[in-house]
C-alpha atoms as a PDB file:
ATOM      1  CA  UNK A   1     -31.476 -55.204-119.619  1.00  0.00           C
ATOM      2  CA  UNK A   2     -34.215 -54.502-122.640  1.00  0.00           C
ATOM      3  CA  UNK A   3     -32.855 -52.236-125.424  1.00  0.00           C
ATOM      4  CA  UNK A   4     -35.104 -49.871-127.328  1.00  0.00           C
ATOM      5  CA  UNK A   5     -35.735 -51.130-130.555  1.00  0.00           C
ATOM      6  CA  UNK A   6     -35.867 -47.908-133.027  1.00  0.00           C
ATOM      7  CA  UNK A   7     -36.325 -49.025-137.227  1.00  0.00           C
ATOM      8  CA  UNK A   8     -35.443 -45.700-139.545  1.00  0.00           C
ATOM      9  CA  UNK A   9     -38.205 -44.841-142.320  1.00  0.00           C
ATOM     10  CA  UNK A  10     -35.210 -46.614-144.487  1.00  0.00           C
ATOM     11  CA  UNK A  11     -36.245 -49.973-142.839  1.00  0.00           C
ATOM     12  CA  UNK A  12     -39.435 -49.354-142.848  1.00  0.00           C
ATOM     13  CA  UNK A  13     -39.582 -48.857-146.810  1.00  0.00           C
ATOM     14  CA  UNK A  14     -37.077 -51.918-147.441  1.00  0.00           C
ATOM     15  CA  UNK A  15     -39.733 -54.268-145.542  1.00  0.00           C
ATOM     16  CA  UNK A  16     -42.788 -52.947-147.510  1.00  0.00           C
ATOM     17  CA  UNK A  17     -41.287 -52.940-150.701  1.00  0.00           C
ATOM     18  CA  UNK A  18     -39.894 -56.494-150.343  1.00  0.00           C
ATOM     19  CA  UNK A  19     -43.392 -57.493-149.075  1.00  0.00           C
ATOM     20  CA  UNK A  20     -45.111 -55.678-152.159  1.00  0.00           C
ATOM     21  CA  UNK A  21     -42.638 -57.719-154.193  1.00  0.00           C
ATOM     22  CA  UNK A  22     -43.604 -61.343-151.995  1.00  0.00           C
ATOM     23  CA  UNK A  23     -47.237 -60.581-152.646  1.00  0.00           C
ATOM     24  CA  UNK A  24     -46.838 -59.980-156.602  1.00  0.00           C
ATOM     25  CA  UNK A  25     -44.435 -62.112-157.898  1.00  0.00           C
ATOM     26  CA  UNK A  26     -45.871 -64.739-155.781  1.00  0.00           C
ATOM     27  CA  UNK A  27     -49.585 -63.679-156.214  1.00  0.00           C
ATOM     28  CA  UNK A  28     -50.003 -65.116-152.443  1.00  0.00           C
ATOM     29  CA  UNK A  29     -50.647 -62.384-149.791  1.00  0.00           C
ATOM     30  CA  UNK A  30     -50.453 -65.607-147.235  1.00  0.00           C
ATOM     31  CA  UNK A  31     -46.271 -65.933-147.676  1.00  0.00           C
ATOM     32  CA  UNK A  32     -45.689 -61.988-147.503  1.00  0.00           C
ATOM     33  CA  UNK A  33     -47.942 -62.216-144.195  1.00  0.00           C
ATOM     34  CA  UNK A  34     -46.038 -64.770-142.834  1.00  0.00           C
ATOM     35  CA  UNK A  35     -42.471 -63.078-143.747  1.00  0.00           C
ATOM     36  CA  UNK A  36     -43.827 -59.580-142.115  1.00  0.00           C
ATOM     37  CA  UNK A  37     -44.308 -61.814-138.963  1.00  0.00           C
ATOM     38  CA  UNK A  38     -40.876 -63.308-139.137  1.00  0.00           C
ATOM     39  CA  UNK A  39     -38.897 -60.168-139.859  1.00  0.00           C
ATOM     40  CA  UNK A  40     -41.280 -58.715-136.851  1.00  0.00           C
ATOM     41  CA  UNK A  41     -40.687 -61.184-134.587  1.00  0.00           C
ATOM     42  CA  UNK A  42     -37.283 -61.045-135.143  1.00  0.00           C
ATOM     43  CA  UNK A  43     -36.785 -57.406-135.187  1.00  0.00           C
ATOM     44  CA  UNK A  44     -38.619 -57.378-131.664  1.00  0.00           C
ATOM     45  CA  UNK A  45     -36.446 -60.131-130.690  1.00  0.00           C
ATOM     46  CA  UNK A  46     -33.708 -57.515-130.430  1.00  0.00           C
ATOM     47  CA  UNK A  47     -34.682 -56.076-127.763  1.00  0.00           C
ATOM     48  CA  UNK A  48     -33.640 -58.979-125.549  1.00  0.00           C
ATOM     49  CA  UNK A  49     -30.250 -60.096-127.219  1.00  0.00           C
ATOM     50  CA  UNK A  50     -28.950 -57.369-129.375  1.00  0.00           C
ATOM     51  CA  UNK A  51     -25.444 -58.114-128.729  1.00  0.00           C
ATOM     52  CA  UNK A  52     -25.839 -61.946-130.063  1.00  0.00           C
ATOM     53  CA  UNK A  53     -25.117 -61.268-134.079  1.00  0.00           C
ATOM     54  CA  UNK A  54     -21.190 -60.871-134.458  1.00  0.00           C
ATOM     55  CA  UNK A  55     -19.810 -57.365-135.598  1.00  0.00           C
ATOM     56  CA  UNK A  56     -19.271 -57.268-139.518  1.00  0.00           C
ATOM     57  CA  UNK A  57     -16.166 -58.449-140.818  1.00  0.00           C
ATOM     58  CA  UNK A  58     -16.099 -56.188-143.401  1.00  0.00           C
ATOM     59  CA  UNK A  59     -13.547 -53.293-141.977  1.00  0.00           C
ATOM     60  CA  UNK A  60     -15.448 -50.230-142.541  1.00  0.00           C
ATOM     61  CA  UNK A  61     -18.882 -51.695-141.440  1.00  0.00           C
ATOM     62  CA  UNK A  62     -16.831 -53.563-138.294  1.00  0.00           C
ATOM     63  CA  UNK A  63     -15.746 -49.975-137.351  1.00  0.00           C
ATOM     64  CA  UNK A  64     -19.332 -48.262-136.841  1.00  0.00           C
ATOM     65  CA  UNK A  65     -20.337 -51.262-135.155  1.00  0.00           C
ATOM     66  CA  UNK A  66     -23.021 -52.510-137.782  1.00  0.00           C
ATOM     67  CA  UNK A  67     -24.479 -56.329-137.112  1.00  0.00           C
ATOM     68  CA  UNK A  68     -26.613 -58.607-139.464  1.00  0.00           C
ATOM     69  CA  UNK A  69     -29.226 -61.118-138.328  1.00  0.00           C
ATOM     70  CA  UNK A  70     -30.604 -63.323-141.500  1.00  0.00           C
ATOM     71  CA  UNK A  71     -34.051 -64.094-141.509  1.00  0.00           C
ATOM     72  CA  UNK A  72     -34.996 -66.632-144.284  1.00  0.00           C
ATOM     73  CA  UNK A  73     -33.315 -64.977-147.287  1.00  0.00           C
ATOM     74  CA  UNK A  74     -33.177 -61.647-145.999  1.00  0.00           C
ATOM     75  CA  UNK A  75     -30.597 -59.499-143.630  1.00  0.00           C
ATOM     76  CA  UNK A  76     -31.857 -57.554-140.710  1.00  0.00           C
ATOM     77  CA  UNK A  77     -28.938 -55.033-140.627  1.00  0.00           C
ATOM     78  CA  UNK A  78     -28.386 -52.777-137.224  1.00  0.00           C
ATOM     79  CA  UNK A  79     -26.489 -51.566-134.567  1.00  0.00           C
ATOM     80  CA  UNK A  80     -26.578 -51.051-131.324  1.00  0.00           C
ATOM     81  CA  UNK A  81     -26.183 -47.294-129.996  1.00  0.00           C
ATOM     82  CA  UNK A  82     -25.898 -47.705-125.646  1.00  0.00           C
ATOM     83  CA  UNK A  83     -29.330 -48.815-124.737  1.00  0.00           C
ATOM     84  CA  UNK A  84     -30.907 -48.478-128.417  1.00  0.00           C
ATOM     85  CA  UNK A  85     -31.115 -50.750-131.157  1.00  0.00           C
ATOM     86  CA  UNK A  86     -31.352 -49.149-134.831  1.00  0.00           C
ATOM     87  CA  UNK A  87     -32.562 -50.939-137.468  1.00  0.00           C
ATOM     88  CA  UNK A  88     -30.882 -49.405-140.745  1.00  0.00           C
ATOM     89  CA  UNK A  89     -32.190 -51.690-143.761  1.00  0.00           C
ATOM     90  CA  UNK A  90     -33.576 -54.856-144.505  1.00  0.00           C
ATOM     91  CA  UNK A  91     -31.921 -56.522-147.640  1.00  0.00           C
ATOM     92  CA  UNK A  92     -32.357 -59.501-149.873  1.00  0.00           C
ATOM     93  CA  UNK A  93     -29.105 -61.486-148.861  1.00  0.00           C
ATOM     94  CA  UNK A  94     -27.781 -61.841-152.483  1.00  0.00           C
ATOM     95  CA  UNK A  95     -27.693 -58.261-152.208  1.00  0.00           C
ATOM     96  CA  UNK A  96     -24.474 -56.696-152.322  1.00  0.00           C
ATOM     97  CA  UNK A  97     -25.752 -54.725-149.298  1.00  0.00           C
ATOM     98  CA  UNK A  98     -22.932 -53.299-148.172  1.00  0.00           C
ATOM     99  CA  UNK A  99     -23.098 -50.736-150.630  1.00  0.00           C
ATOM    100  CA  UNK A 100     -26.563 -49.761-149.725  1.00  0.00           C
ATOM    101  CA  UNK A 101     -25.483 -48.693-146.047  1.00  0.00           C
END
């Protein structure tokens, strides 16, 4: 079965403002290219395995069913709504992050 892979403008806005950040701290456009294909590739990955990233422990988050993936130092944060997958933010690990949900 392939799920439908659906990323909200949230998302969206978390990945370009953590490449803006890659490319200026860093002053090297080649590493933010290079995480924008990982976090791609793994986002698309979902599609396939959705169901392979453990529920959160954390009670609340466990209860609506929200999943992390880590990619390099970064959390792909989703769940997975019957054939959908929704991508709900992308976070710097160190984050507290479940505050931002």
């Amino acid at each position: 079965m392939k799920y439908q892979v659906l990323t909200t403008s949230r998302a969206l806005e978390d990945i370009r403002e953590l490449l803006e950040y890659i490319q200026t701290s860093f002053a090297e456009p080649q590493i933010a290219s290079r995480m924008k294909e990982s976090i791609i590739d793994a986002i698309d990955s979902l599609s396939e395995f959705p169901l392979r990233n453990p529920i959160s422990q954390d009670e609340t988050l466990h209860q609506q069913g929200i999943r992390k993936m880590m990619v390099k130092n970064y959390y792909i944060i989703y769940h997975v709504v019957g054939e959908n997958v929704i991508i709900l933010r992308v976070l710097y690990n160190r984050r507290e992050w479940q505050d931002l949900l």
